[in-house]
C-alpha atoms as a PDB file:
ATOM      1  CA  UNK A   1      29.588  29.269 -10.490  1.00  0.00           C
ATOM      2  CA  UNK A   2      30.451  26.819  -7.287  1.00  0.00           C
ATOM      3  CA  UNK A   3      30.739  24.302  -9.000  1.00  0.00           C
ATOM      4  CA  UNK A   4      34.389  25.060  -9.805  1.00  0.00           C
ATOM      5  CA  UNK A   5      37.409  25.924  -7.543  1.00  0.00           C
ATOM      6  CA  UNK A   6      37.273  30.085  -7.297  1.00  0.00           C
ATOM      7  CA  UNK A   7      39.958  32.289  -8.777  1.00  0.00           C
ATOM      8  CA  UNK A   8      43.063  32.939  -7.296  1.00  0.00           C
ATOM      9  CA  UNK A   9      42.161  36.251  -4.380  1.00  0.00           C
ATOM     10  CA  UNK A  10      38.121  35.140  -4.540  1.00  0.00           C
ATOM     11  CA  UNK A  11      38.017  33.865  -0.455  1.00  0.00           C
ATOM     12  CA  UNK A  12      34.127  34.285  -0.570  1.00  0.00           C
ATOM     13  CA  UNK A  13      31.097  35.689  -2.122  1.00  0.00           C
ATOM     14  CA  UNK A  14      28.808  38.491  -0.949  1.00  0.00           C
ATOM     15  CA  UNK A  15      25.105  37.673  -2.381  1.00  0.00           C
ATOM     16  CA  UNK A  16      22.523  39.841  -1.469  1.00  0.00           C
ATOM     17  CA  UNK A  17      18.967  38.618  -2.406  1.00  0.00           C
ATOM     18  CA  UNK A  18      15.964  41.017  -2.578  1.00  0.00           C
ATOM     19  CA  UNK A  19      12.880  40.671  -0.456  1.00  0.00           C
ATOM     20  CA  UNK A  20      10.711  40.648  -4.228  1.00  0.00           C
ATOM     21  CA  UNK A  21      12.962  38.003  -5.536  1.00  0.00           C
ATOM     22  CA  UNK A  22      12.022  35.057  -7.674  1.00  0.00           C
ATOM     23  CA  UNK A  23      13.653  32.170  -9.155  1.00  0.00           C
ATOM     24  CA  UNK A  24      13.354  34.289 -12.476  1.00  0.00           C
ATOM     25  CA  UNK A  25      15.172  37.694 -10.657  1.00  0.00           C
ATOM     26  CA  UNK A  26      18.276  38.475 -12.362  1.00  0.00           C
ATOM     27  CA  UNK A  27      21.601  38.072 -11.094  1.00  0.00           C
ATOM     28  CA  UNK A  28      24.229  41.119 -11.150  1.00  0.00           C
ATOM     29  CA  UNK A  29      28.186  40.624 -10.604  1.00  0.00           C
ATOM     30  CA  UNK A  30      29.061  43.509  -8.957  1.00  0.00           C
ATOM     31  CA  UNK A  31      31.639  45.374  -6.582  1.00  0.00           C
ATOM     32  CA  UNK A  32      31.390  46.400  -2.755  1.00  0.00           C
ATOM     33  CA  UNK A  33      30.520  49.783  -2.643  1.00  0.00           C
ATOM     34  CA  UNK A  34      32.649  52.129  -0.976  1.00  0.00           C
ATOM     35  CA  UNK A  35      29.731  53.788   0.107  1.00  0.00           C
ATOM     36  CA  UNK A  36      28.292  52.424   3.630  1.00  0.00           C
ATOM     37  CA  UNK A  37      24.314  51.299   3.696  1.00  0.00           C
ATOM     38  CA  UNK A  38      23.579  50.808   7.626  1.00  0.00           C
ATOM     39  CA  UNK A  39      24.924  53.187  10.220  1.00  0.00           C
ATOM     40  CA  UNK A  40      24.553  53.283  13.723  1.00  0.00           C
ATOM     41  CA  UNK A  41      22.885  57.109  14.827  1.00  0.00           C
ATOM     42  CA  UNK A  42      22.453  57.938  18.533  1.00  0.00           C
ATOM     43  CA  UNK A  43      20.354  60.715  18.884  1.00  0.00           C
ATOM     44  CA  UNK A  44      21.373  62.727  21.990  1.00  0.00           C
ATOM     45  CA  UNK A  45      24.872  60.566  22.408  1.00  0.00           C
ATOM     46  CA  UNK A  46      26.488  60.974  26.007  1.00  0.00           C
ATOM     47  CA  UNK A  47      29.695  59.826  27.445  1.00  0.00           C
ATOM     48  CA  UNK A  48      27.181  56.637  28.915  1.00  0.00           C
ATOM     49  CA  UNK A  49      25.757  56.117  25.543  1.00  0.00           C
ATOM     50  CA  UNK A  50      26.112  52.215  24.657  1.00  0.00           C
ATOM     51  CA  UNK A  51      26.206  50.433  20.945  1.00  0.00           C
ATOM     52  CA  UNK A  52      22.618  49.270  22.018  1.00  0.00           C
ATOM     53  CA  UNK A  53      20.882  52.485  22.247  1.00  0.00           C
ATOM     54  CA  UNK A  54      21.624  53.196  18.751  1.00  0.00           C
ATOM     55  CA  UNK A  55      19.132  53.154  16.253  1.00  0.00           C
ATOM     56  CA  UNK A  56      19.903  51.608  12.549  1.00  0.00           C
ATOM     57  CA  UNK A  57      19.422  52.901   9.568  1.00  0.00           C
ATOM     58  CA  UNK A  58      19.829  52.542   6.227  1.00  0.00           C
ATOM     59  CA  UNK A  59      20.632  54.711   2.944  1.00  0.00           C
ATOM     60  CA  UNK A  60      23.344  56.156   0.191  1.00  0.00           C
ATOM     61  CA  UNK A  61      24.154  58.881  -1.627  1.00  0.00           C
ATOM     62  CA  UNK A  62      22.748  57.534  -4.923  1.00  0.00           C
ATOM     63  CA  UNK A  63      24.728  60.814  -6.629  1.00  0.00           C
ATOM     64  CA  UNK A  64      28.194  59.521  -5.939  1.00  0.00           C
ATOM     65  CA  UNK A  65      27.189  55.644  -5.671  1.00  0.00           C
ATOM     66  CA  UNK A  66      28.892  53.558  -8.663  1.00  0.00           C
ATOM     67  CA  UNK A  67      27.848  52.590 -11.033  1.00  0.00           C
ATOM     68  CA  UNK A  68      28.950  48.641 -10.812  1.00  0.00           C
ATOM     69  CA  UNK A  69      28.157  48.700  -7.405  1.00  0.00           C
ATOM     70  CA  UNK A  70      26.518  46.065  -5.055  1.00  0.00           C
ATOM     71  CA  UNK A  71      23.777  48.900  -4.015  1.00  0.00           C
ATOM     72  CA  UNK A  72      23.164  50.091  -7.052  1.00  0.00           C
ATOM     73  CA  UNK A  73      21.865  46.621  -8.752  1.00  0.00           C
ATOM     74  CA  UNK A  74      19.833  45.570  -4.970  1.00  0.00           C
ATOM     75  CA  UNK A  75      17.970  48.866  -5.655  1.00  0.00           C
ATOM     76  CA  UNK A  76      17.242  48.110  -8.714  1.00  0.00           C
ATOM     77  CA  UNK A  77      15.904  44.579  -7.822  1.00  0.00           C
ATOM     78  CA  UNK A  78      18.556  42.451  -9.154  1.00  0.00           C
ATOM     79  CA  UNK A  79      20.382  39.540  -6.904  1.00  0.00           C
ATOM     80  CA  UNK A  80      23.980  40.734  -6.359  1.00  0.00           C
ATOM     81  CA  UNK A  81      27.178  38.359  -6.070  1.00  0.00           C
ATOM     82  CA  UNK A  82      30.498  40.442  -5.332  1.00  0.00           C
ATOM     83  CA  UNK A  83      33.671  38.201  -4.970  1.00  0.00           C
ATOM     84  CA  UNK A  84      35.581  39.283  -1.979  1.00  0.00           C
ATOM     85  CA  UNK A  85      39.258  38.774  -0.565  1.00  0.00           C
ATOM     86  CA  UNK A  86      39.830  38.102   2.907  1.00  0.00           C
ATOM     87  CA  UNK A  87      43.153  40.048   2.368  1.00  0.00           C
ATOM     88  CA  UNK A  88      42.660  43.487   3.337  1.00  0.00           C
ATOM     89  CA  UNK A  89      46.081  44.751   2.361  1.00  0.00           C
ATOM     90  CA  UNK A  90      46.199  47.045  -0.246  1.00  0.00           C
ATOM     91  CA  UNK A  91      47.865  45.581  -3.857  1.00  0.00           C
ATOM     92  CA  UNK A  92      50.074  48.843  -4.242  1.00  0.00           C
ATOM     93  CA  UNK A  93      53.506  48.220  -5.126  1.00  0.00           C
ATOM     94  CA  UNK A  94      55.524  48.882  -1.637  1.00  0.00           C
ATOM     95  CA  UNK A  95      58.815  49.888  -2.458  1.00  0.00           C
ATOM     96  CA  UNK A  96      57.106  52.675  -4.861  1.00  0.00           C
ATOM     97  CA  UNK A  97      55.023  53.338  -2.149  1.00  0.00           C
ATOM     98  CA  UNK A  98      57.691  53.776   0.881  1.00  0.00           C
ATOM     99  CA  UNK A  99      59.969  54.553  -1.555  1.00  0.00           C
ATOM    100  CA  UNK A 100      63.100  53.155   0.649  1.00  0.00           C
ATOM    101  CA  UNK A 101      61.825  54.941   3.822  1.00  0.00           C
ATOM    102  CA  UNK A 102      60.391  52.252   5.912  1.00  0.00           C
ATOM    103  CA  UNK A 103      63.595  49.855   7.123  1.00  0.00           C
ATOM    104  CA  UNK A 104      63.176  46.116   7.489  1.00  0.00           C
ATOM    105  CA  UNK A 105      64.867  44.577  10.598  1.00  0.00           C
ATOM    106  CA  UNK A 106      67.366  41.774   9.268  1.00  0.00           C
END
């Protein structure tokens, strides 16, 4: 898989490798979820509450999680590999989208 130049929009690769795995663990190509897995929870937060007094944790909502998804295949013990863009802009056509609203400055 590295050994060859990426396709065009692949910038990097997001591997996750479980704790259990072996050389013999199979590997999954999946997709980012959309769901989020950590999150930050203060548990009495205040106006003085710093980033550092928050406790991580970890989870999904395995009802709406998809089904090609990154979490999906960890939980299920397989090594994931989702290709990634660096460009975060979304590939939506933009004159359909602004449809001749938004005005470019010449």
């Amino acid at each position: 898989m590295l050994k060859n130049k990426p396709p065009h929009d692949v910038d990097l690769l997001n591997v996750n490798v479980p704790v259990s795995a072996t050389a013999d663990t199979e590997c999954r190509m999946t997709r980012l979820s959309r769901q989020g897995y950590f999150l930050n929870h203060l548990e009495n937060p205040q106006p003085t509450s710093r980033l550092g007094d928050a406790e991580c944790r970890h989870g999904f909502n395995v009802e709406t999680l998809e089904s090609d998804s990154d979490i999906l295949a960890f939980t299920k013990g397989f090594v994931t590999v989702s290709p990634m863009s660096i460009d975060l802009t979304s590939r939506v056509n933009m004159d359909s989208l602004f449809a001749g609203k938004v005005r470019q400055r010449e």
